[in-house]
C-alpha atoms as a PDB file:
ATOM      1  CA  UNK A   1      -5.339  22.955  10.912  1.00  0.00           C
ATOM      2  CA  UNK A   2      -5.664  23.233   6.830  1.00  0.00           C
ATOM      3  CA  UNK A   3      -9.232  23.553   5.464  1.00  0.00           C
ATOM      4  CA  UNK A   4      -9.850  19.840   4.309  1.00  0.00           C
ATOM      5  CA  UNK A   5      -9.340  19.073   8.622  1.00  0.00           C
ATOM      6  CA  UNK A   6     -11.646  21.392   9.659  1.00  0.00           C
ATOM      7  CA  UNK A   7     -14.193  20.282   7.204  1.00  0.00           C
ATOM      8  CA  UNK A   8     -13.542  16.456   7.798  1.00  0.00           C
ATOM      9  CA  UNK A   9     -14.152  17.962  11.458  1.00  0.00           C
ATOM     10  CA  UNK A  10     -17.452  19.899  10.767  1.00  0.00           C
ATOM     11  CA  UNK A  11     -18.990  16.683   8.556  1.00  0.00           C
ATOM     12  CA  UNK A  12     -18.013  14.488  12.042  1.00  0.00           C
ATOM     13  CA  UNK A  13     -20.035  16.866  14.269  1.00  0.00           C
ATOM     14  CA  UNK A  14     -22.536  16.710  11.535  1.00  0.00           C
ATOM     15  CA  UNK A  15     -23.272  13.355  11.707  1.00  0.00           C
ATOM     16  CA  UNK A  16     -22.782  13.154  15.828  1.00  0.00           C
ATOM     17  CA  UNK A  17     -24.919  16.045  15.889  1.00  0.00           C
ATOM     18  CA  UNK A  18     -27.940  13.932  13.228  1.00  0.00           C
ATOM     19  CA  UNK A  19     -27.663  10.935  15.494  1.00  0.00           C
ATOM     20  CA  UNK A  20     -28.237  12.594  18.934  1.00  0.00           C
ATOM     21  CA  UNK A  21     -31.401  14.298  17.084  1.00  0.00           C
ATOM     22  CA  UNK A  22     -32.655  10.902  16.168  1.00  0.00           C
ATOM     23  CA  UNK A  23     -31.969   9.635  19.119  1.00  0.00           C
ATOM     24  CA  UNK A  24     -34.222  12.214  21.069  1.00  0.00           C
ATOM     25  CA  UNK A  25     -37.125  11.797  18.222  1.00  0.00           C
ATOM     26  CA  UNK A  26     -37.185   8.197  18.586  1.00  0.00           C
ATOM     27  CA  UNK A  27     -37.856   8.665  22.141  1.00  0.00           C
ATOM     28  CA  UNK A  28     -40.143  11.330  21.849  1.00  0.00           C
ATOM     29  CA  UNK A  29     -41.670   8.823  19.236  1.00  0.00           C
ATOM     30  CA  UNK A  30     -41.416   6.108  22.292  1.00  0.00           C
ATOM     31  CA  UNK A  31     -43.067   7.694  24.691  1.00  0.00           C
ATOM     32  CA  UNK A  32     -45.954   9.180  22.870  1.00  0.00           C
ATOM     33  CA  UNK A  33     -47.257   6.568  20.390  1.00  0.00           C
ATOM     34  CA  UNK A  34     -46.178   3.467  22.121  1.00  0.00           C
ATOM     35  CA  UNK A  35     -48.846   1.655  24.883  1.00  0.00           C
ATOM     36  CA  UNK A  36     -50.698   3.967  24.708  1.00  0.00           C
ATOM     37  CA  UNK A  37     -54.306   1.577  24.876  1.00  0.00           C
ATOM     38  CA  UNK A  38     -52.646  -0.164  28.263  1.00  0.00           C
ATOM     39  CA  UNK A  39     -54.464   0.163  31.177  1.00  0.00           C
ATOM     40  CA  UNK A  40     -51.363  -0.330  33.332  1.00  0.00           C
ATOM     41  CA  UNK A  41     -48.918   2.358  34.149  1.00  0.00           C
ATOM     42  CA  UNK A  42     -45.844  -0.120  35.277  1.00  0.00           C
ATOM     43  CA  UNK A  43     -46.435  -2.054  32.223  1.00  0.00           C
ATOM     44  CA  UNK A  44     -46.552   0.771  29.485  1.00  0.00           C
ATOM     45  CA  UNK A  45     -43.651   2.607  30.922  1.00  0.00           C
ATOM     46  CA  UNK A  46     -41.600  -0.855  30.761  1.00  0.00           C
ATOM     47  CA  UNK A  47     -42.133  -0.819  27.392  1.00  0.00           C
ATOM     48  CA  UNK A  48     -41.673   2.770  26.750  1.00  0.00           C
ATOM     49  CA  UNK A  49     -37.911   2.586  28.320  1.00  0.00           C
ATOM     50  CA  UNK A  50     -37.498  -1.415  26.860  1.00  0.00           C
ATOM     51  CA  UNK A  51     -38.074   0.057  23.160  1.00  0.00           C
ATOM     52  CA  UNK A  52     -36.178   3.425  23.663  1.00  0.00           C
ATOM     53  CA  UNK A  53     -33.231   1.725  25.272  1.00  0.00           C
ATOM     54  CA  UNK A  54     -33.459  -0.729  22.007  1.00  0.00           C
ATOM     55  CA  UNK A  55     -33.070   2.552  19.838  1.00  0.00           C
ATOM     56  CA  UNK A  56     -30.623   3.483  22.013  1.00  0.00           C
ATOM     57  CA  UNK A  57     -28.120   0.423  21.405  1.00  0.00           C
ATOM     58  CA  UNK A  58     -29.141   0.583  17.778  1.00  0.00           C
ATOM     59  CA  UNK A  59     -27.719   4.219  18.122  1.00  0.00           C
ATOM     60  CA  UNK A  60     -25.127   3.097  19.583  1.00  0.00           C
ATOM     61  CA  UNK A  61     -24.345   0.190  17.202  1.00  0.00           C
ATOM     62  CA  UNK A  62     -24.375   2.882  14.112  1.00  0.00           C
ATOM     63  CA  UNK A  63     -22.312   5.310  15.789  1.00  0.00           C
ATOM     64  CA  UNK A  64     -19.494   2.353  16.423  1.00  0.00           C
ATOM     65  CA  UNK A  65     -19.887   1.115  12.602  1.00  0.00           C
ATOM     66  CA  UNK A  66     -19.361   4.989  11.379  1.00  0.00           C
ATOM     67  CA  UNK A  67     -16.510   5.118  13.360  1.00  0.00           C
ATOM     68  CA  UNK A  68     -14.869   2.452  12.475  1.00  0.00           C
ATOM     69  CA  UNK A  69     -15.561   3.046   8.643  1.00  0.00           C
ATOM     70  CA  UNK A  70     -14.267   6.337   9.242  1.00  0.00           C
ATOM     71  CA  UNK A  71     -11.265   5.402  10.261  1.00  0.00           C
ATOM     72  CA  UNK A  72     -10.744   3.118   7.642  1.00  0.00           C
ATOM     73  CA  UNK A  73     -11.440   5.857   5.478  1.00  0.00           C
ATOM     74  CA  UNK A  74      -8.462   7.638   7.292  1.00  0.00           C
ATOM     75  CA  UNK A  75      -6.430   4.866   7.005  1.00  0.00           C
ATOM     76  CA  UNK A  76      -6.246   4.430   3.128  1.00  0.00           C
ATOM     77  CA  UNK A  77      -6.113   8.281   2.567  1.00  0.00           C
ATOM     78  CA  UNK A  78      -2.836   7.874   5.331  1.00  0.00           C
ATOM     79  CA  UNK A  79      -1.448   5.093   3.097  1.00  0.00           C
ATOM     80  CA  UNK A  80      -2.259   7.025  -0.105  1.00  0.00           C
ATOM     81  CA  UNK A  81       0.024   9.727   1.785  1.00  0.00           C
ATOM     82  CA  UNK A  82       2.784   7.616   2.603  1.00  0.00           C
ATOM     83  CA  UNK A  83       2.993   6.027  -1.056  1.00  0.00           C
ATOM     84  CA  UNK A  84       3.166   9.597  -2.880  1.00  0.00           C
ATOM     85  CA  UNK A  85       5.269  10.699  -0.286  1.00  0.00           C
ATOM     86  CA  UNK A  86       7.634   7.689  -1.245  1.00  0.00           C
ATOM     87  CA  UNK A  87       7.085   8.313  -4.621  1.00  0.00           C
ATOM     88  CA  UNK A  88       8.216  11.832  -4.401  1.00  0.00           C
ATOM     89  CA  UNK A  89      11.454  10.693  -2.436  1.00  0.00           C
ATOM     90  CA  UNK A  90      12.348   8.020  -4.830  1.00  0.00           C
ATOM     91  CA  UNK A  91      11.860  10.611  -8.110  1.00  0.00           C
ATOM     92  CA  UNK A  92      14.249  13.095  -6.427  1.00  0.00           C
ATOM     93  CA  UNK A  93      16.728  10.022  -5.387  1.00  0.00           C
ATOM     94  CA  UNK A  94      16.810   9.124  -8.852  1.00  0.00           C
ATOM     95  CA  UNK A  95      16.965  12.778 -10.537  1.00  0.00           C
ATOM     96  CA  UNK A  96      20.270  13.390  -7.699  1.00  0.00           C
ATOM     97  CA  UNK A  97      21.388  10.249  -8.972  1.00  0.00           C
ATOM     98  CA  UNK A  98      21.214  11.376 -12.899  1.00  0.00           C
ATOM     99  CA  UNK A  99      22.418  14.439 -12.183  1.00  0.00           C
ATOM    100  CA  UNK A 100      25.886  13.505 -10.689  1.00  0.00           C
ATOM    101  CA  UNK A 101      26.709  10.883 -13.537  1.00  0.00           C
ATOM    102  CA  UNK A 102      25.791  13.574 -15.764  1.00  0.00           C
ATOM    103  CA  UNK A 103      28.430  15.616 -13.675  1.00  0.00           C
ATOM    104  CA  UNK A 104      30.850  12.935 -13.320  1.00  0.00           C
ATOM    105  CA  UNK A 105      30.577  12.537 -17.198  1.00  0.00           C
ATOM    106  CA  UNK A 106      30.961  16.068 -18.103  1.00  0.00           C
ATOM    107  CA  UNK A 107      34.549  16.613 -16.058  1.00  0.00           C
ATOM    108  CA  UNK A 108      36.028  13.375 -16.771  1.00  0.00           C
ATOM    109  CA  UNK A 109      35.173  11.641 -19.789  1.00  0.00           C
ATOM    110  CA  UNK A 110      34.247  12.387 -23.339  1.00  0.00           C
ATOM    111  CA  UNK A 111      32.306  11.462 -26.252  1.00  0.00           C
ATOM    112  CA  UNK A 112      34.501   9.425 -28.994  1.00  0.00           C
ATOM    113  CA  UNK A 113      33.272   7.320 -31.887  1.00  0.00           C
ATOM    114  CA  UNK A 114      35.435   3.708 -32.001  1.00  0.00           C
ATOM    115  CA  UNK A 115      36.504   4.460 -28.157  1.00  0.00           C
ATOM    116  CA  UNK A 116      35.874   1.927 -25.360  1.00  0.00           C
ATOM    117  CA  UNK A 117      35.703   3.289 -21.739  1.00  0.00           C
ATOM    118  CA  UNK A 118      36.546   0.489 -19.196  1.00  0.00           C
ATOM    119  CA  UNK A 119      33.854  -0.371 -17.025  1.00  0.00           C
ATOM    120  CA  UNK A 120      35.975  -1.230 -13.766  1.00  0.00           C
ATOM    121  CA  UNK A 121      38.014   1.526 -14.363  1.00  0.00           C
ATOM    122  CA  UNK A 122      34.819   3.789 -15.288  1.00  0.00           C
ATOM    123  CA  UNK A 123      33.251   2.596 -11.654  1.00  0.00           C
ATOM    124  CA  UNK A 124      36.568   3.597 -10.148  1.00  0.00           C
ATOM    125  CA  UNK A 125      36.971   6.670 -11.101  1.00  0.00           C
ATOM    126  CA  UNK A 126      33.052   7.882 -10.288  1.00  0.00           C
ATOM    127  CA  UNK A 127      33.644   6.667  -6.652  1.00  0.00           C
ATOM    128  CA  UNK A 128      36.313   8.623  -6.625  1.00  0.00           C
ATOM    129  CA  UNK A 129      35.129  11.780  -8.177  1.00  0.00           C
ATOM    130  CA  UNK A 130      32.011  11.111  -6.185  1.00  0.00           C
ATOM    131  CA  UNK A 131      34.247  11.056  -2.755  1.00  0.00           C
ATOM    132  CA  UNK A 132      35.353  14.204  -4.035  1.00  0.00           C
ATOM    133  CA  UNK A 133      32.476  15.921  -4.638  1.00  0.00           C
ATOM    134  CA  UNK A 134      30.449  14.738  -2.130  1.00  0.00           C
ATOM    135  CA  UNK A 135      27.688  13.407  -4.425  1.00  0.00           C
ATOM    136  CA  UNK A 136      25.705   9.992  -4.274  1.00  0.00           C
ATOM    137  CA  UNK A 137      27.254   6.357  -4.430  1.00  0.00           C
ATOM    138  CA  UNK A 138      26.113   4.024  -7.070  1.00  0.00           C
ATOM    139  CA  UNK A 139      26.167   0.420  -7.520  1.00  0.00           C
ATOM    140  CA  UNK A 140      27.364  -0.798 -10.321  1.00  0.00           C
ATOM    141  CA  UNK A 141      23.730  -1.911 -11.764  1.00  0.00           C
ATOM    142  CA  UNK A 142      22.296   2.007 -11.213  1.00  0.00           C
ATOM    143  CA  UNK A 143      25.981   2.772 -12.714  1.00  0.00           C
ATOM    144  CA  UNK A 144      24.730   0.318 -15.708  1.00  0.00           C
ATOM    145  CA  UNK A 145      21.141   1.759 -16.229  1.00  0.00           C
ATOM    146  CA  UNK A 146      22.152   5.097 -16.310  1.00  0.00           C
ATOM    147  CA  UNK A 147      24.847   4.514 -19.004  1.00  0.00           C
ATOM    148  CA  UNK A 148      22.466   3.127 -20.731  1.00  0.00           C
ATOM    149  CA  UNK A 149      20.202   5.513 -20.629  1.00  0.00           C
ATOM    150  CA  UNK A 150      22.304   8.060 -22.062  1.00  0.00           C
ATOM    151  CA  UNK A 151      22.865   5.761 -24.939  1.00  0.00           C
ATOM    152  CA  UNK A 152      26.256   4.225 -24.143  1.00  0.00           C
ATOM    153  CA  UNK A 153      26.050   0.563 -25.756  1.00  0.00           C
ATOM    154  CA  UNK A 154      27.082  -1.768 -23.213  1.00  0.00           C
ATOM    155  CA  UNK A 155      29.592  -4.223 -25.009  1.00  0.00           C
ATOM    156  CA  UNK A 156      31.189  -7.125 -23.159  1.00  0.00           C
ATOM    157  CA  UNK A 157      34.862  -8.719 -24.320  1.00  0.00           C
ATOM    158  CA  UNK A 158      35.672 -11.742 -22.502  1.00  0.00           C
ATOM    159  CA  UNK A 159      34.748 -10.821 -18.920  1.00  0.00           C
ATOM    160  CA  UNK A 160      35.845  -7.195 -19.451  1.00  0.00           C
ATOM    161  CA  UNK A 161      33.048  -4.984 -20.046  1.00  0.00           C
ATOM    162  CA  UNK A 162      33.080  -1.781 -21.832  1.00  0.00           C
ATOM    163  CA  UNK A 163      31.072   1.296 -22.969  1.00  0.00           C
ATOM    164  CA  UNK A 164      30.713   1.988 -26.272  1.00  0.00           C
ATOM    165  CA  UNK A 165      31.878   5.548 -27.774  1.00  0.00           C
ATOM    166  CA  UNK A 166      33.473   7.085 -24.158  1.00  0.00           C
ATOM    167  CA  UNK A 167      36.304   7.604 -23.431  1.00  0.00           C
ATOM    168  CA  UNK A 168      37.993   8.095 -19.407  1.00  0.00           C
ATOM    169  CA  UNK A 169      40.267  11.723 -19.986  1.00  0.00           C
ATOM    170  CA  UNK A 170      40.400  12.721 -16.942  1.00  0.00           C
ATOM    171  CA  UNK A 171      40.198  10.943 -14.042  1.00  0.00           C
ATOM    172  CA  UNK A 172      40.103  12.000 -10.913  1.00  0.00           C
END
């Protein structure tokens, strides 16, 4: 187990440990200070075991509340966990992703002022090369973004869309 268990472990017996000790000096505190002025035995050790087993379920009653709000605690730190962990995933799905279009544009297509690369045929020819080289599918929106993000102008004629300034030369 990694350091931050076994301390979460030794604060737990910590607290276990503080409630057992008030539980024995609340019935020390029972039996020596309470009825002590009755006359009658029955009576005073009645009361003796009625208020000590009152401490007892108020014991009791904390113990169940801190570990409940414990595990709440464990709970959100869990789901803290899960989100980074998702985080982390969904960074490095999205780095693969950049990386193969920046692949897929390096071997088969090439810079060129007043050139128009095809979209269709663009999307084509990455499934292809992507078949190929056994890297990531992408839909035609992530296909879209990342263009775009490497500063390809999107420009639409009619229903045919192109990219801006690439040009296909060598498709797979």
């Amino acid at each position: 187990m990694n350091d931050k268990g076994n301390k979460n472990d030794d604060e737990k017996s910590d607290q276990i440990l503080y409630f057992i000790l008030f539980a024995i000096a609340y019935g020390i505190f029972v039996f020596i200070f309470v009825a002590e002025d009755s006359d009658d035995f029955v009576a005073s050790m009645l009361a003796r075991f009625g208020l000590l087993a009152v401490g007892l379920v108020i014991i009791g009653i904390l113990y169940v509340i801190y570990k409940v709000s414990g595990k709440e605690k464990r709970d959100k730190e869990e789901e803290k966990a899960r989100i980074a962990a998702s985080r982390k995933l969904k960074k490095e799905h999205k780095k693969k992703m950049k990386d193969a279009i920046n692949n897929f544009l390096k071997s088969c297509t090439k810079s060129s002022k007043g050139q128009y690369a095809e979209f269709t045929l663009l999307c084509k020819a990455y499934e292809t090369w992507a078949g190929q080289h056994k890297q990531p599918y992408l839909e035609q929106k992530q296909l879209i973004r990342i263009m775009k993000g490497y500063g390809y102008k999107r420009v639409k004629k009619g229903k045919t869309i192109y990219f801006k300034g690439l040009e296909l030369t060598n498709p797979p």
